[in-house]
Structure formats: structure tokens, C-alpha cells
N, C-alpha and C. Protein backbone atom coordinates (compact mmCIF):
# COMPACT_ATOMS: atom_id res chain seq x y z
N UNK A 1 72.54 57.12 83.00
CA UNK A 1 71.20 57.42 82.54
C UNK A 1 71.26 57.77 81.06
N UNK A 2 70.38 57.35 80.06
CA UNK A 2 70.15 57.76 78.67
C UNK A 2 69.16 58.87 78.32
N UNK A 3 69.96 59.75 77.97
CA UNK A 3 68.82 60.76 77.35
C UNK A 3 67.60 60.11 76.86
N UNK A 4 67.54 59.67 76.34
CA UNK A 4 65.99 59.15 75.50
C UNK A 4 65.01 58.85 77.03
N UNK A 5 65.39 58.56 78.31
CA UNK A 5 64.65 58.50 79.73
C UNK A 5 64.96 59.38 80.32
N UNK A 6 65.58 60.60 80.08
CA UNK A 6 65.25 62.12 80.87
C UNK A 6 64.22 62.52 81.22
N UNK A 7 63.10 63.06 79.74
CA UNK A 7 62.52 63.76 80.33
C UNK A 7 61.31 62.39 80.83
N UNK A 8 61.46 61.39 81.19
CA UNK A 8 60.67 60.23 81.71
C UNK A 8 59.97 60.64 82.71
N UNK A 9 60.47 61.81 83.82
CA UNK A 9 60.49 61.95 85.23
C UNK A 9 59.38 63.10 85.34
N UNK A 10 59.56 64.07 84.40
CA UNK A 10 58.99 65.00 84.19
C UNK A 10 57.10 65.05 84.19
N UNK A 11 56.89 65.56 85.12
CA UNK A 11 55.20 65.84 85.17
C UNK A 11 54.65 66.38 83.87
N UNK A 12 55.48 67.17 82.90
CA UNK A 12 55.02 68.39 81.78
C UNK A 12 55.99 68.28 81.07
N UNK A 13 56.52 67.04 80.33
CA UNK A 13 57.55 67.74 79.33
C UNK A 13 57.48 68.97 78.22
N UNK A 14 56.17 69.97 78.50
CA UNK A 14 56.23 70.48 77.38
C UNK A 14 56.55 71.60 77.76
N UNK A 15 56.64 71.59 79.55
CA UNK A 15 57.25 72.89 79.94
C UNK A 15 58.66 73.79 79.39
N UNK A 16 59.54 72.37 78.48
CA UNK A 16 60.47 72.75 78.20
C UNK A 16 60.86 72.95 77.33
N UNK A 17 59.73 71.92 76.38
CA UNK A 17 60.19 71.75 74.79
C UNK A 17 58.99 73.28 74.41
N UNK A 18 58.28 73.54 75.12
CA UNK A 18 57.97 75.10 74.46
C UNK A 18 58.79 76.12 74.30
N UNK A 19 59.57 76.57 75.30
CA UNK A 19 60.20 77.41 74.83
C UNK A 19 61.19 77.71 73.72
N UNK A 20 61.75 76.19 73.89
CA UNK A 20 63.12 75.56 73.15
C UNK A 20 62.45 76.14 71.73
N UNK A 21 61.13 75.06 71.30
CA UNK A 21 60.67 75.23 70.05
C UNK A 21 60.54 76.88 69.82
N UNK A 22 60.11 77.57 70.47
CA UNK A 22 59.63 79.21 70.39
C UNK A 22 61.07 79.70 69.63
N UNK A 23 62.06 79.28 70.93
CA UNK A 23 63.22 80.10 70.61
C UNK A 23 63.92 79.35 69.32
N UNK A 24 63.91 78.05 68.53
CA UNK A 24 64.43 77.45 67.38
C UNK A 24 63.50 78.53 66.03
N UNK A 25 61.96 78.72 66.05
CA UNK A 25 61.03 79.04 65.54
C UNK A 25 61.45 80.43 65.16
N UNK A 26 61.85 81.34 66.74
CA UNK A 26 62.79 82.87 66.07
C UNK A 26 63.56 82.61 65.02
N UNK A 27 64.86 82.22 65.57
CA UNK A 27 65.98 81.67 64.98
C UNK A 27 66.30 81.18 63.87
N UNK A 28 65.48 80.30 63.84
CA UNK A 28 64.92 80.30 62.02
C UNK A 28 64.30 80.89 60.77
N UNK A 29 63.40 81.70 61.54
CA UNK A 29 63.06 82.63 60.94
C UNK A 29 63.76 84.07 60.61
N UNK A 30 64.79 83.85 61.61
CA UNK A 30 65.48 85.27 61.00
C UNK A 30 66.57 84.85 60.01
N UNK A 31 66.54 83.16 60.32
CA UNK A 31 67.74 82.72 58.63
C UNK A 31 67.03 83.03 57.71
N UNK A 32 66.00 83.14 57.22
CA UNK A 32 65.24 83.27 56.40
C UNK A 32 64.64 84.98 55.86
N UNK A 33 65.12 85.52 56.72
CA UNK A 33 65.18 86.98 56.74
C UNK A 33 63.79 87.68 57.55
N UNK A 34 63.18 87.28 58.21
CA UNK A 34 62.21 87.14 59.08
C UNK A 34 62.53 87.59 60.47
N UNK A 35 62.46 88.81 61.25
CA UNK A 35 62.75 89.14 62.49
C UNK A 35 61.51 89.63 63.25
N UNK A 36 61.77 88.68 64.55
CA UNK A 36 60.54 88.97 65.56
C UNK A 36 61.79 89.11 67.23
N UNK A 37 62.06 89.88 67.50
CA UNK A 37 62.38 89.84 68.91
C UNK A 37 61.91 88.67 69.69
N UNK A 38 63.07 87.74 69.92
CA UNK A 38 62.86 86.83 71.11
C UNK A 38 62.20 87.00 71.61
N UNK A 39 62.31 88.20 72.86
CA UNK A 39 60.98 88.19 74.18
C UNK A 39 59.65 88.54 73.37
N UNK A 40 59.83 89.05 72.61
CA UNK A 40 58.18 88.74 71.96
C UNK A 40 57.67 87.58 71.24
N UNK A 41 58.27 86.82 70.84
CA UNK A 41 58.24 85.69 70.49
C UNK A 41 57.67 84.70 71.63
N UNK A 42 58.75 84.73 73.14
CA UNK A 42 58.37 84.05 73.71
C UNK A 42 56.88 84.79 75.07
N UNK A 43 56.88 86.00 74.71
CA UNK A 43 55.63 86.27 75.34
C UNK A 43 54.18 86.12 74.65
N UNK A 44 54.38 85.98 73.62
CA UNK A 44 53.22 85.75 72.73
C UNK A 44 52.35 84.52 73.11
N UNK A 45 51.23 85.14 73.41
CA UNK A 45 49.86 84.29 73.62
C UNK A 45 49.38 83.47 72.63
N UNK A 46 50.07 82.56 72.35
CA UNK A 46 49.83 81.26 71.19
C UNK A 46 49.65 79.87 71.24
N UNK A 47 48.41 79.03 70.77
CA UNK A 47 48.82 78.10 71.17
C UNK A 47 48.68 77.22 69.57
N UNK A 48 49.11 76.31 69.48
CA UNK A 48 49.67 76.02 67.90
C UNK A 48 47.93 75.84 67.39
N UNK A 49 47.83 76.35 66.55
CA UNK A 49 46.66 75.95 65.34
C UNK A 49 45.69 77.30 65.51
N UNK A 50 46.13 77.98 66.50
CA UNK A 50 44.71 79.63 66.65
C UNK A 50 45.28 80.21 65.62
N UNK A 51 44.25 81.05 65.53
CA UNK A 51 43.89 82.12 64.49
C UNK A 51 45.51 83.35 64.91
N UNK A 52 45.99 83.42 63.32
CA UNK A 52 47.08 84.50 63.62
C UNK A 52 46.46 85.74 62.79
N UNK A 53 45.47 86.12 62.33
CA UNK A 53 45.15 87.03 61.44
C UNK A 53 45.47 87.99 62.35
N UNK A 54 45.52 88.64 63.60
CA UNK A 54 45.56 89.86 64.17
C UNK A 54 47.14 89.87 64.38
N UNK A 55 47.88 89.34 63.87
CA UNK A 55 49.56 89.84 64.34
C UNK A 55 50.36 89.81 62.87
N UNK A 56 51.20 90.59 63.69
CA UNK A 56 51.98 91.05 62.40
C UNK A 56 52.97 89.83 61.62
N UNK A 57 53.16 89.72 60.37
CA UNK A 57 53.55 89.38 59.38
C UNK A 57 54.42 88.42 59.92
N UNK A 58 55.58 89.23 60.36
CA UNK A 58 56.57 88.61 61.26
C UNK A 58 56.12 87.71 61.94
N UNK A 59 55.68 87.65 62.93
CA UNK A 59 55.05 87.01 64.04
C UNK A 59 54.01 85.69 63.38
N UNK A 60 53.43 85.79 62.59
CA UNK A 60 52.51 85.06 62.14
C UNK A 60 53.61 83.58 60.88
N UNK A 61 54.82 84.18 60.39
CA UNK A 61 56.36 83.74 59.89
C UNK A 61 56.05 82.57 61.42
N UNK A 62 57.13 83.52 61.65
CA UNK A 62 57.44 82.52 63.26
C UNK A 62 56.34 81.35 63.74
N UNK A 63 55.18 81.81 64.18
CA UNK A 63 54.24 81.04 64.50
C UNK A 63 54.07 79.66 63.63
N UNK A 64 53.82 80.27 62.30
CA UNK A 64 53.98 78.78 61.51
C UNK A 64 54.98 77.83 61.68
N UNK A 65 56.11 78.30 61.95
CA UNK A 65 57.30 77.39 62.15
C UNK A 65 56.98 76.52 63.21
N UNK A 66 55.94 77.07 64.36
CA UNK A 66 56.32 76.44 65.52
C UNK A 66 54.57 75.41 64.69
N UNK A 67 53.55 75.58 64.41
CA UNK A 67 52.55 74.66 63.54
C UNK A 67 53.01 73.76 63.31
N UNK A 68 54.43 73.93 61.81
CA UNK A 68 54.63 73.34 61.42
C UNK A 68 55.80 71.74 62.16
N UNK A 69 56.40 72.89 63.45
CA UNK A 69 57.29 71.39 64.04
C UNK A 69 56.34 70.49 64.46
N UNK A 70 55.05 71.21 65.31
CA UNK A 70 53.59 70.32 66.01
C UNK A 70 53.26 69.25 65.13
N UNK A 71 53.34 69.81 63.98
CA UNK A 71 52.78 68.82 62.47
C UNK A 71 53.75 67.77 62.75
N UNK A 72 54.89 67.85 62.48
CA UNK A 72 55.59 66.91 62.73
C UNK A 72 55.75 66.15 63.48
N UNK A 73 55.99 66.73 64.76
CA UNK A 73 55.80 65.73 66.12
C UNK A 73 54.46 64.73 66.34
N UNK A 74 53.68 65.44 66.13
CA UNK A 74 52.12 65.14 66.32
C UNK A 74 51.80 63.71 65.30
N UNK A 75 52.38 63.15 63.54
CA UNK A 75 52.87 62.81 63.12
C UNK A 75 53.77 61.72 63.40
N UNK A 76 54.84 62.06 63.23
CA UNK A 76 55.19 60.88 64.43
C UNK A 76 55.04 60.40 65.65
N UNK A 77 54.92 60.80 66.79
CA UNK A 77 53.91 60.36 67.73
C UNK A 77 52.65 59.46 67.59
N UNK A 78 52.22 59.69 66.73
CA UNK A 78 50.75 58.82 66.19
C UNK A 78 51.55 57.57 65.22
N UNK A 79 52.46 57.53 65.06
CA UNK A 79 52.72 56.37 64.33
C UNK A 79 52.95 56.81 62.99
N UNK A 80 52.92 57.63 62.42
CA UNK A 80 53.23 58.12 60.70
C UNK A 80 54.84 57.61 60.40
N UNK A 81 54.86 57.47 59.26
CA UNK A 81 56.35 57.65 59.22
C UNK A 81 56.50 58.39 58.51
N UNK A 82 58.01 58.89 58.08
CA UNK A 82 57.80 60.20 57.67
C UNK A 82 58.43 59.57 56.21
N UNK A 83 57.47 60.57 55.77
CA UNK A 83 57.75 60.52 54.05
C UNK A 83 57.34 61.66 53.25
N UNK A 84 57.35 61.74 52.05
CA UNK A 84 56.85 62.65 51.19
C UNK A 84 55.81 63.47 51.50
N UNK A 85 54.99 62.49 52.01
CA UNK A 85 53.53 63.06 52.35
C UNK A 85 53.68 64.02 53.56
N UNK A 86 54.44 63.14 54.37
CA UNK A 86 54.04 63.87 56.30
C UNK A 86 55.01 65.28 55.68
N UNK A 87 56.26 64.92 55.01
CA UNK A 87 57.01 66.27 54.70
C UNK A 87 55.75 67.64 53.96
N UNK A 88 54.99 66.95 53.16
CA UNK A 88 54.55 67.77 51.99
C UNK A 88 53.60 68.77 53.43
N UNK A 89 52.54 67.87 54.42
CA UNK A 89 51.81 68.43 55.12
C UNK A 89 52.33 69.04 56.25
N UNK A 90 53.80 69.19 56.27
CA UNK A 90 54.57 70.27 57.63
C UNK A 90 54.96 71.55 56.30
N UNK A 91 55.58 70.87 55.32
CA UNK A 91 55.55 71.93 54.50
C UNK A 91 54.32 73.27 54.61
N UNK A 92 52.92 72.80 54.08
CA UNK A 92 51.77 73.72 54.07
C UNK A 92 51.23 74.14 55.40
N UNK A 93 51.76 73.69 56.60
CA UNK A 93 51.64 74.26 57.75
C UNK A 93 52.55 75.35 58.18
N UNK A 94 53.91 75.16 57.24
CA UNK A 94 54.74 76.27 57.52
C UNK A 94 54.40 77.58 56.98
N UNK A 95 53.48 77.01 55.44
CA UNK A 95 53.17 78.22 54.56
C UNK A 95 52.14 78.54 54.71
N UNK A 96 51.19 78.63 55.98
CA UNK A 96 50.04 78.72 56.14
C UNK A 96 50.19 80.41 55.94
N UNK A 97 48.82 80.97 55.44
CA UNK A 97 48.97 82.11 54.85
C UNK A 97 49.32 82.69 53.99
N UNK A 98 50.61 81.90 52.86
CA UNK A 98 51.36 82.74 51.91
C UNK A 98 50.59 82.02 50.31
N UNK A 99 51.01 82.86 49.41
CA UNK A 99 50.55 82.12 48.28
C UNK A 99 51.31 81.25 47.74
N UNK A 100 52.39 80.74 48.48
CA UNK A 100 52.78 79.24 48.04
C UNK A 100 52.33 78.70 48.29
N UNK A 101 50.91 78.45 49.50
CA UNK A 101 50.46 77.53 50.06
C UNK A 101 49.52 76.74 48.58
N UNK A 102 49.27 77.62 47.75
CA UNK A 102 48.28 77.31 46.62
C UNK A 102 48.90 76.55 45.91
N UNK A 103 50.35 76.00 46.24
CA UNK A 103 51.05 75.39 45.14
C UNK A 103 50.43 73.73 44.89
N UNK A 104 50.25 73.55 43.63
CA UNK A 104 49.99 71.85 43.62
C UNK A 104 51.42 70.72 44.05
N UNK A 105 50.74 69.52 44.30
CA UNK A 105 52.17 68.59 44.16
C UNK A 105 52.41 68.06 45.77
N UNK A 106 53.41 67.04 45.65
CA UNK A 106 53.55 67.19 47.52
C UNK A 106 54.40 68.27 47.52
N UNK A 107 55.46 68.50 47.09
CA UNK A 107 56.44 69.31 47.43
C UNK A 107 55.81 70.65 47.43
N UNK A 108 56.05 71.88 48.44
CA UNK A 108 56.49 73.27 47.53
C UNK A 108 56.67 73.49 46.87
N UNK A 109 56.99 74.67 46.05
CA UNK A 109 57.71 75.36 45.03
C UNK A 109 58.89 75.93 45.24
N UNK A 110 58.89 76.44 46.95
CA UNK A 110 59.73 77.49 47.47
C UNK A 110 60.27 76.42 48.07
N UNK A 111 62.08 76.66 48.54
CA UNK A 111 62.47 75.87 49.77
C UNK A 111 62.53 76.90 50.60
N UNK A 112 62.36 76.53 52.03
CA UNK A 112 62.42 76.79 53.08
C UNK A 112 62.99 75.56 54.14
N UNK A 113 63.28 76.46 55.38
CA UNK A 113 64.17 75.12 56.55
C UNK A 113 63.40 74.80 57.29
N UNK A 114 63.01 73.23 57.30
CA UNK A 114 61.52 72.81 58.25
C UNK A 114 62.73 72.27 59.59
């Protein structure tokens, strides 16, 4: 059997790739110096694109990460290919909230790990 027809079988593949993404989304964020406790991470009532204004700093870090993989997937899935552009618009989904988001250009200003 080939991975690429695993999750073929599956009623919900997203039963799995949520958490995965949740727990990559911590994980990354604490490379970045960003800490949210796992189980809060993965208990958090989120679903990609709601409103994060009521959670903390941290948490709202994290959340974008997981926006910004959706951006991506969502993106390719539809047929995009990825380039400058699809990069530039996971970029400003990651920075949703910060004042890099104001930056002109495709690129950032800041790097960060998409």
C-alpha cells in the first residue's frame, strides 16, 4: 500500500491532520520563543479564520500558525501553485495581528518558520 492512498479509507481525514497540525503549530511556536501548553493548545475551541481577540497573545501566536498552514493547504488543494504570491499570503496569515502585517512587498520583513 502507498502512503499517498492511506488516508483514502478514512470517513474524516481531518480527524487526524487536526491535531497533528495543533501539535506542529505549539511546537513551532515555542522555536520561535512563543509558549502555549500543549493541552491547551489542543483543547482550545478554534476553528481556523474566528476571531482570536479574546485569547492571550500566546495562543493567538499559535493559532495563526495553524491559519496560516489552512492558507496553504486550502491553496494548493484548489489548484494554486505555490509561488511568491501563495508564500507572501500564508506569510500575512501567520502575522495576522502583529505590525509586520503592515509591511509592503510580497515578502515580510521579519523571517519566521511557515
Amino acid at each position: 500500500m502507498r502512503p499517498a492512498s492511506w488516508g483514502g479509507d478514512l470517513p474524516n481525514p481531518d480527524m487526524l491532520r487536526r491535531p497533528t497540525m495543533r501539535r506542529e503549530a505549539q511546537s513551532t511556536s515555542a522555536l520561535e520563543g512563543t509558549f502555549e501548553p500543549l493541552e491547551t493548545v489542543l483543547a482550545q475551541d478554534y476553528e481556523v479564520g474566528e476571531d482570536k481577540s479574546g485569547l492571550s497573545e500566546s495562543m493567538r501566536e499559535v493559532l495563526n500558525y495553524l491559519d496560516a498552514a489552512e492558507c496553504g493547504i486550502g491553496q494548493i488543494q484548489s489548484g494554486h501553485p505555490i509561488s511568491l504570491h501563495s508564500r507572501a499570503r500564508i506569510a500575512e496569515a501567520s502575522c495576522e495581528g502583529h505590525e509586520v502585517r503592515q509591511s509592503t512587498g510580497l515578502l515580510p520583513k521579519h523571517r519566521g518558520i511557515l
